[in-house]
PDB file of N, CA and C in Angstrom:
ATOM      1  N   UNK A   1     -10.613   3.426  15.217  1.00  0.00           N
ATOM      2  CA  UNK A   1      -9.162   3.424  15.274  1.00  0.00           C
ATOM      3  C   UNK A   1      -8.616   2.014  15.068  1.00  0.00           C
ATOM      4  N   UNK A   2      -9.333   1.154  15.340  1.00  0.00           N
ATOM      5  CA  UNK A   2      -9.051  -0.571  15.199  1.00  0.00           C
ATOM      6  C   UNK A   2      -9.081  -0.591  13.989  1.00  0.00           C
ATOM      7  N   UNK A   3      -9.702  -0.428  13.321  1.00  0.00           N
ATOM      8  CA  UNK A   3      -9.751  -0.217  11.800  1.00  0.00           C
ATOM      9  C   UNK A   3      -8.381   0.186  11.429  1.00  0.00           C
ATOM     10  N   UNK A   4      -8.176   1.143  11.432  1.00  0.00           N
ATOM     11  CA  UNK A   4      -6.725   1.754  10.936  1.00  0.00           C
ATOM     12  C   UNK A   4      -5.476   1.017  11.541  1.00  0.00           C
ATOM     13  N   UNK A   5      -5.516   0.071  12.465  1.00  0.00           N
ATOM     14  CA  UNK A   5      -4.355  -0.492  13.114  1.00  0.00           C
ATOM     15  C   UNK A   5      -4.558  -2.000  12.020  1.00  0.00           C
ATOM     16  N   UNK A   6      -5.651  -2.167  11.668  1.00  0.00           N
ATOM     17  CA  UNK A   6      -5.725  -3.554  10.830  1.00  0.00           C
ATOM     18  C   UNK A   6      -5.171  -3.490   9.792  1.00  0.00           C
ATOM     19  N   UNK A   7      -5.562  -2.067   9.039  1.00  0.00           N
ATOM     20  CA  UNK A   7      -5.362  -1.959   7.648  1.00  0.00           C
ATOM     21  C   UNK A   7      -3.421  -1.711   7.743  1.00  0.00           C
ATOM     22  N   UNK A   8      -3.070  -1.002   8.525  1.00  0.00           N
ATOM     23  CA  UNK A   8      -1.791  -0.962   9.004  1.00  0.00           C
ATOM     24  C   UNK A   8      -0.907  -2.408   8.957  1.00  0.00           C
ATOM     25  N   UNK A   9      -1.249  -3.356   9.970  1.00  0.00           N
ATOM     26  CA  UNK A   9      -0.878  -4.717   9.693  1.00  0.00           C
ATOM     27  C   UNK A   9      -0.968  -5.392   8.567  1.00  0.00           C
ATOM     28  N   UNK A  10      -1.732  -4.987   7.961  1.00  0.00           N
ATOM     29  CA  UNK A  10      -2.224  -5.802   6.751  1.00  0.00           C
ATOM     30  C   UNK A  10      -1.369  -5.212   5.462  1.00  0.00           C
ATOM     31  N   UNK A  11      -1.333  -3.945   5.571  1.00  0.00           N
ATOM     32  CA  UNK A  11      -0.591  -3.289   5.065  1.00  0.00           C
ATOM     33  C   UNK A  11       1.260  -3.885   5.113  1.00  0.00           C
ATOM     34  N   UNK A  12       1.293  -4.119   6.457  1.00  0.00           N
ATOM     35  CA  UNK A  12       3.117  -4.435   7.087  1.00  0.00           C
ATOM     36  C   UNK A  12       3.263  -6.097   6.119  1.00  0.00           C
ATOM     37  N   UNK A  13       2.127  -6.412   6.242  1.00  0.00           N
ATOM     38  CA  UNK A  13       2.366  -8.390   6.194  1.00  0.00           C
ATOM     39  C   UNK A  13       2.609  -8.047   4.452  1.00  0.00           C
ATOM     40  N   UNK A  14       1.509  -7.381   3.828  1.00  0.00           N
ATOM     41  CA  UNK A  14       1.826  -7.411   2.497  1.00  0.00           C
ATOM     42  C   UNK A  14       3.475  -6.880   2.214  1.00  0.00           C
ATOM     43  N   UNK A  15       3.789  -5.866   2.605  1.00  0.00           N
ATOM     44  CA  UNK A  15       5.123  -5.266   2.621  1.00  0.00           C
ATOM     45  C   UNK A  15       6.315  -5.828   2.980  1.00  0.00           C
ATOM     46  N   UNK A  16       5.664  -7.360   4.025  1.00  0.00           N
ATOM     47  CA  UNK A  16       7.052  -8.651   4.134  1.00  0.00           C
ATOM     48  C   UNK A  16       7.149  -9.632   2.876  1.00  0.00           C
ATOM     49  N   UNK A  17       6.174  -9.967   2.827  1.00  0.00           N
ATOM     50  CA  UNK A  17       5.950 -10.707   1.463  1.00  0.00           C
ATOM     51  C   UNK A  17       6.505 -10.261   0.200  1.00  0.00           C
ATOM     52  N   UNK A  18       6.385  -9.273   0.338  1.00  0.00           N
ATOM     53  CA  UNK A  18       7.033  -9.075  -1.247  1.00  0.00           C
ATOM     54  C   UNK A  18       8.282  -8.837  -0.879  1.00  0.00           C
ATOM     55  N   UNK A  19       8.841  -8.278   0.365  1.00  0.00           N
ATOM     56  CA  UNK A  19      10.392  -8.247   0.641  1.00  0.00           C
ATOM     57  C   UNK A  19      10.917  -9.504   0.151  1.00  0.00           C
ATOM     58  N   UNK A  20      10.530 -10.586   0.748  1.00  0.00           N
ATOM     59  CA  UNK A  20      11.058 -11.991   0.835  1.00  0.00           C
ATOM     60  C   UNK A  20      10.930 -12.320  -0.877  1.00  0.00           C
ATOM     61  N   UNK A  21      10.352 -12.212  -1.394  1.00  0.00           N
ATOM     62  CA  UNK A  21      10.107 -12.737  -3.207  1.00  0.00           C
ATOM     63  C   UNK A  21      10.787 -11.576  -4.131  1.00  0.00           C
ATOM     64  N   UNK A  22      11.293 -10.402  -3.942  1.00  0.00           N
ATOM     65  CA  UNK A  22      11.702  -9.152  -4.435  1.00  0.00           C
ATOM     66  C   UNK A  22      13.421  -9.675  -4.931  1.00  0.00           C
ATOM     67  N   UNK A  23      13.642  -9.220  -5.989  1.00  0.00           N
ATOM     68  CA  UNK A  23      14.844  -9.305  -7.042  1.00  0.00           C
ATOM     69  C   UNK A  23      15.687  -8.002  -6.092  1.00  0.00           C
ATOM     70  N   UNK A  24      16.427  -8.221  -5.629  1.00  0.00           N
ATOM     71  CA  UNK A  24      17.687  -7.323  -5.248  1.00  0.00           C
ATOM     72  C   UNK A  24      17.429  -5.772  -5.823  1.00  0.00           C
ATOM     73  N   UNK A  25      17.596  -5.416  -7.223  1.00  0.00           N
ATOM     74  CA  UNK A  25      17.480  -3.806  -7.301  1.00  0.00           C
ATOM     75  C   UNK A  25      15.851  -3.601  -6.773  1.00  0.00           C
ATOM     76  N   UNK A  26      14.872  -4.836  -6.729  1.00  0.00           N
ATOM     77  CA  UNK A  26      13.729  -3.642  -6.546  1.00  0.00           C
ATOM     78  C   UNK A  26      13.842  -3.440  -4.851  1.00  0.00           C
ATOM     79  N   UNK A  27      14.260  -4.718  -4.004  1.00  0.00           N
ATOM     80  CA  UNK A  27      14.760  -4.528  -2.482  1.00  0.00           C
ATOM     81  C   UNK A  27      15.407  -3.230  -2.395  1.00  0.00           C
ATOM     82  N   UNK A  28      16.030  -3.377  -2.661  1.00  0.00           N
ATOM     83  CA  UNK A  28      16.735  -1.494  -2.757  1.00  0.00           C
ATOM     84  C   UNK A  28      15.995  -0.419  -2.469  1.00  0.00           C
ATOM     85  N   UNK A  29      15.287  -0.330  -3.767  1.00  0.00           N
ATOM     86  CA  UNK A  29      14.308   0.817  -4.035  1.00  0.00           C
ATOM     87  C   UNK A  29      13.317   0.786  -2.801  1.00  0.00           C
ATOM     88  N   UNK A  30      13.193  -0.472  -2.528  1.00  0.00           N
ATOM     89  CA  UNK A  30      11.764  -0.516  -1.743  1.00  0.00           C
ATOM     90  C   UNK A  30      11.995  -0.212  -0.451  1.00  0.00           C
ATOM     91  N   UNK A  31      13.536  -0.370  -0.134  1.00  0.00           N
ATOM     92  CA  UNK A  31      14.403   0.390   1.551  1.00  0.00           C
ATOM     93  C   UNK A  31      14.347   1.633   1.208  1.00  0.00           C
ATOM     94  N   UNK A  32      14.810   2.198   0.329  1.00  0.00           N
ATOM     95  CA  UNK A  32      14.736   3.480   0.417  1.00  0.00           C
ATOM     96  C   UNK A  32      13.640   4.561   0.682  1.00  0.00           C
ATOM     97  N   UNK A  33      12.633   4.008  -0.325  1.00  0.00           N
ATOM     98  CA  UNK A  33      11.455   4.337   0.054  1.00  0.00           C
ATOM     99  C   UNK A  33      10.707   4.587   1.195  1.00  0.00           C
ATOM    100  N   UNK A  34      11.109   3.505   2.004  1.00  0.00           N
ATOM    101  CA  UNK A  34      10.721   2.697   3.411  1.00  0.00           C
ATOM    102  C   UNK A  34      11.832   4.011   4.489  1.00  0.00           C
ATOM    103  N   UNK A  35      12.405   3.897   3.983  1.00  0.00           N
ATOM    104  CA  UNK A  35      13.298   5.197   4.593  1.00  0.00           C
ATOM    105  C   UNK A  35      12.932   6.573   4.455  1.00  0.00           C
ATOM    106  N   UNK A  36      12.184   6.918   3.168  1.00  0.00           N
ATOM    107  CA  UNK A  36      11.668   7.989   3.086  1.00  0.00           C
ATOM    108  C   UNK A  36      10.072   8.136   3.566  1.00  0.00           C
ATOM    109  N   UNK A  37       9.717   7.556   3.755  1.00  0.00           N
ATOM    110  CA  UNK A  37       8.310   7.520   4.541  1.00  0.00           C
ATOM    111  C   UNK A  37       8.353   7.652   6.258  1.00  0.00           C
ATOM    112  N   UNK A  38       9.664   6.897   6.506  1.00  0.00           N
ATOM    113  CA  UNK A  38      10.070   6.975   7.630  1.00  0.00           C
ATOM    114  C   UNK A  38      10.518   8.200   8.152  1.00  0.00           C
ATOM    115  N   UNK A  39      11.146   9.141   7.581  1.00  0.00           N
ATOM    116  CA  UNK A  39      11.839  10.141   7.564  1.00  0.00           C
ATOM    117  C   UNK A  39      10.660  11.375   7.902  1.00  0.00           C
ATOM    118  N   UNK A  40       9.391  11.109   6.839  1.00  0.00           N
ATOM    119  CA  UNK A  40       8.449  11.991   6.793  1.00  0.00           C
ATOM    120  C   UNK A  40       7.297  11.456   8.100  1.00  0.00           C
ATOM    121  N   UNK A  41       7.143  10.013   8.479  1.00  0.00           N
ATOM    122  CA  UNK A  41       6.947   9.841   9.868  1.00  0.00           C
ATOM    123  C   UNK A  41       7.500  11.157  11.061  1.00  0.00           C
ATOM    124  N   UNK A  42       8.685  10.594  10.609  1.00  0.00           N
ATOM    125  CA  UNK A  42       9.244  11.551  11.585  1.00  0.00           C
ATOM    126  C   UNK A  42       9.317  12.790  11.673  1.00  0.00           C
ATOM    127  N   UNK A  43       8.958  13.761  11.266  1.00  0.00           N
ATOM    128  CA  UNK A  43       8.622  14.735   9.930  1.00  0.00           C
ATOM    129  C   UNK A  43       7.612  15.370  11.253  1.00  0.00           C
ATOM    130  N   UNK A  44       6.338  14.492  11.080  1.00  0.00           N
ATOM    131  CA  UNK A  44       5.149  14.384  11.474  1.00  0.00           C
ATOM    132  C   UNK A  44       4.893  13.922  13.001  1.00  0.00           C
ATOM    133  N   UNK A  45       6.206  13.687  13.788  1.00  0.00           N
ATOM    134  CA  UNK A  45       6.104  13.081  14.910  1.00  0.00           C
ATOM    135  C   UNK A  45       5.288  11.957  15.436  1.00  0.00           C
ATOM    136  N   UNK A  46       5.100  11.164  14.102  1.00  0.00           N
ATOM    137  CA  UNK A  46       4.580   9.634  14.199  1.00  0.00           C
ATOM    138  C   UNK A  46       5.344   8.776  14.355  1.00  0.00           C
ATOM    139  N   UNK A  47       5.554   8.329  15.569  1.00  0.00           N
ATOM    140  CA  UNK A  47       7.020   7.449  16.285  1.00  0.00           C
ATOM    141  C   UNK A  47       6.300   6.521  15.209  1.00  0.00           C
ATOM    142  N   UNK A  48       5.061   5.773  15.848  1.00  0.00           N
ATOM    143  CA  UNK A  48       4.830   3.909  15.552  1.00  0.00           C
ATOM    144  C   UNK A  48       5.199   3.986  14.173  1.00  0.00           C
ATOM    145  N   UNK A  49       4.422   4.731  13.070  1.00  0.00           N
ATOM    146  CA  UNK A  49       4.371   4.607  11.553  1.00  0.00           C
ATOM    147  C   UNK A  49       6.026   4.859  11.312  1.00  0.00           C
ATOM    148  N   UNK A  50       6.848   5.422  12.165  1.00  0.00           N
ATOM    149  CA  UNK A  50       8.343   5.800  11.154  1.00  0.00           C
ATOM    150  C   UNK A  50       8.813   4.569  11.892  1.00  0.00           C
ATOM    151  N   UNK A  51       8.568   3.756  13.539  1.00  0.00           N
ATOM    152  CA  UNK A  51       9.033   2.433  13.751  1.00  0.00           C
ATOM    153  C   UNK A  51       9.304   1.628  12.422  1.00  0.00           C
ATOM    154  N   UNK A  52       8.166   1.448  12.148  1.00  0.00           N
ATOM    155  CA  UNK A  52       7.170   0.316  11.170  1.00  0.00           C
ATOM    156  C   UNK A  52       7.858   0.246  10.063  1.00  0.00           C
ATOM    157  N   UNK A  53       8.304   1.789   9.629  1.00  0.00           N
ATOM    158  CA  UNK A  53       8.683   2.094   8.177  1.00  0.00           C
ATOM    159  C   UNK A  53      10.482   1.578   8.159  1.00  0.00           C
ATOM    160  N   UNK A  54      10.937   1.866   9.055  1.00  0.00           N
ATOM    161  CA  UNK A  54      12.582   1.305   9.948  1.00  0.00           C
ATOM    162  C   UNK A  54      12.425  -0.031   9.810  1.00  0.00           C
ATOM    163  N   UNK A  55      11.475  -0.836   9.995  1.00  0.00           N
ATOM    164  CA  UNK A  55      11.354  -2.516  10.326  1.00  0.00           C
ATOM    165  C   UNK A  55      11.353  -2.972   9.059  1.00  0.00           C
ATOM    166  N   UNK A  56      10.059  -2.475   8.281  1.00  0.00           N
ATOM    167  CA  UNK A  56      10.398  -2.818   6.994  1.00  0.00           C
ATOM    168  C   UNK A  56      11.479  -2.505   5.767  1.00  0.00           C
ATOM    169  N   UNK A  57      11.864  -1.118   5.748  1.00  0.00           N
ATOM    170  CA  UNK A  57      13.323  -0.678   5.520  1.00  0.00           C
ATOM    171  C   UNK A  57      14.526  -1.864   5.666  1.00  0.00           C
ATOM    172  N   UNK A  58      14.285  -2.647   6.905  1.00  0.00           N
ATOM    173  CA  UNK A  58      15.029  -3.467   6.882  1.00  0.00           C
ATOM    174  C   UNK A  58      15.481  -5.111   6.520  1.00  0.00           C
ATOM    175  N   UNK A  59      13.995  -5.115   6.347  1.00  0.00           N
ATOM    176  CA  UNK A  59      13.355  -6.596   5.553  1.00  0.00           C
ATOM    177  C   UNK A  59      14.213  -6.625   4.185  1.00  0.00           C
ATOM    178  N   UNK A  60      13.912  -4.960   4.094  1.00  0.00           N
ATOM    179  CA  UNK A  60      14.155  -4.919   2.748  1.00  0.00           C
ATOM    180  C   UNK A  60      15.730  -4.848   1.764  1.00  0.00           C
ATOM    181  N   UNK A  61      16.748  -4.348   3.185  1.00  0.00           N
ATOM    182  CA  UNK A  61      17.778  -4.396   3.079  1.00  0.00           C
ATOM    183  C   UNK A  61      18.258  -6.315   3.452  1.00  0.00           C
ATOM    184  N   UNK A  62      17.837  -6.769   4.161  1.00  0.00           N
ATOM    185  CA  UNK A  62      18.552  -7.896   4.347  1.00  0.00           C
ATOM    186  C   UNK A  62      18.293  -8.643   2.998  1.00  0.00           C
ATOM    187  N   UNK A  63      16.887  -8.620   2.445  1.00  0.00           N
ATOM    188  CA  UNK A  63      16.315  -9.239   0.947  1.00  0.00           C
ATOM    189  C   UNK A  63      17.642  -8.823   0.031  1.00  0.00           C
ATOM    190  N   UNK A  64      18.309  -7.782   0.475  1.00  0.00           N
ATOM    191  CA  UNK A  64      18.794  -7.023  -1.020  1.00  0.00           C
ATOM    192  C   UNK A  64      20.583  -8.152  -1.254  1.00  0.00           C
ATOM    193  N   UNK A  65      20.763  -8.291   0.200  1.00  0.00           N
ATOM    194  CA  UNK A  65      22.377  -8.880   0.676  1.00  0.00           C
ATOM    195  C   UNK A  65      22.556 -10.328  -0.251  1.00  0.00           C
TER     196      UNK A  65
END
């Protein structure tokens, strides 16, 4: 299960990084997305993963401003 919480983080850090370097329309796309994964988190009654998907959703909106 440590395994899957790494690849998870590792997963989140890559997903800030490109927030922060991302051109405005692809920030967009990439909230929305982040919203729709979130949505299907929730879907699935996976609080942490639809958290996660909300946090970055929002990286991705502030990148876009």
């Amino acid at each position: 299960m440590k395994k899957g919480i790494k690849d998870k983080k590792d997963d989140l850090r890559q997903r800030v990084e490109a927030a922060k370097k991302a051109p405005k329309d692809r920030a967009a796309k990439e909230a929305e997305q982040a919203l729709n994964r979130m949505q299907e988190h929730l879907s699935n009654e996976d609080l942490v993963s639809a958290y996660i998907d909300r946090w970055v959703a929002n990286q991705w909106l502030k990148t876009s401003k």
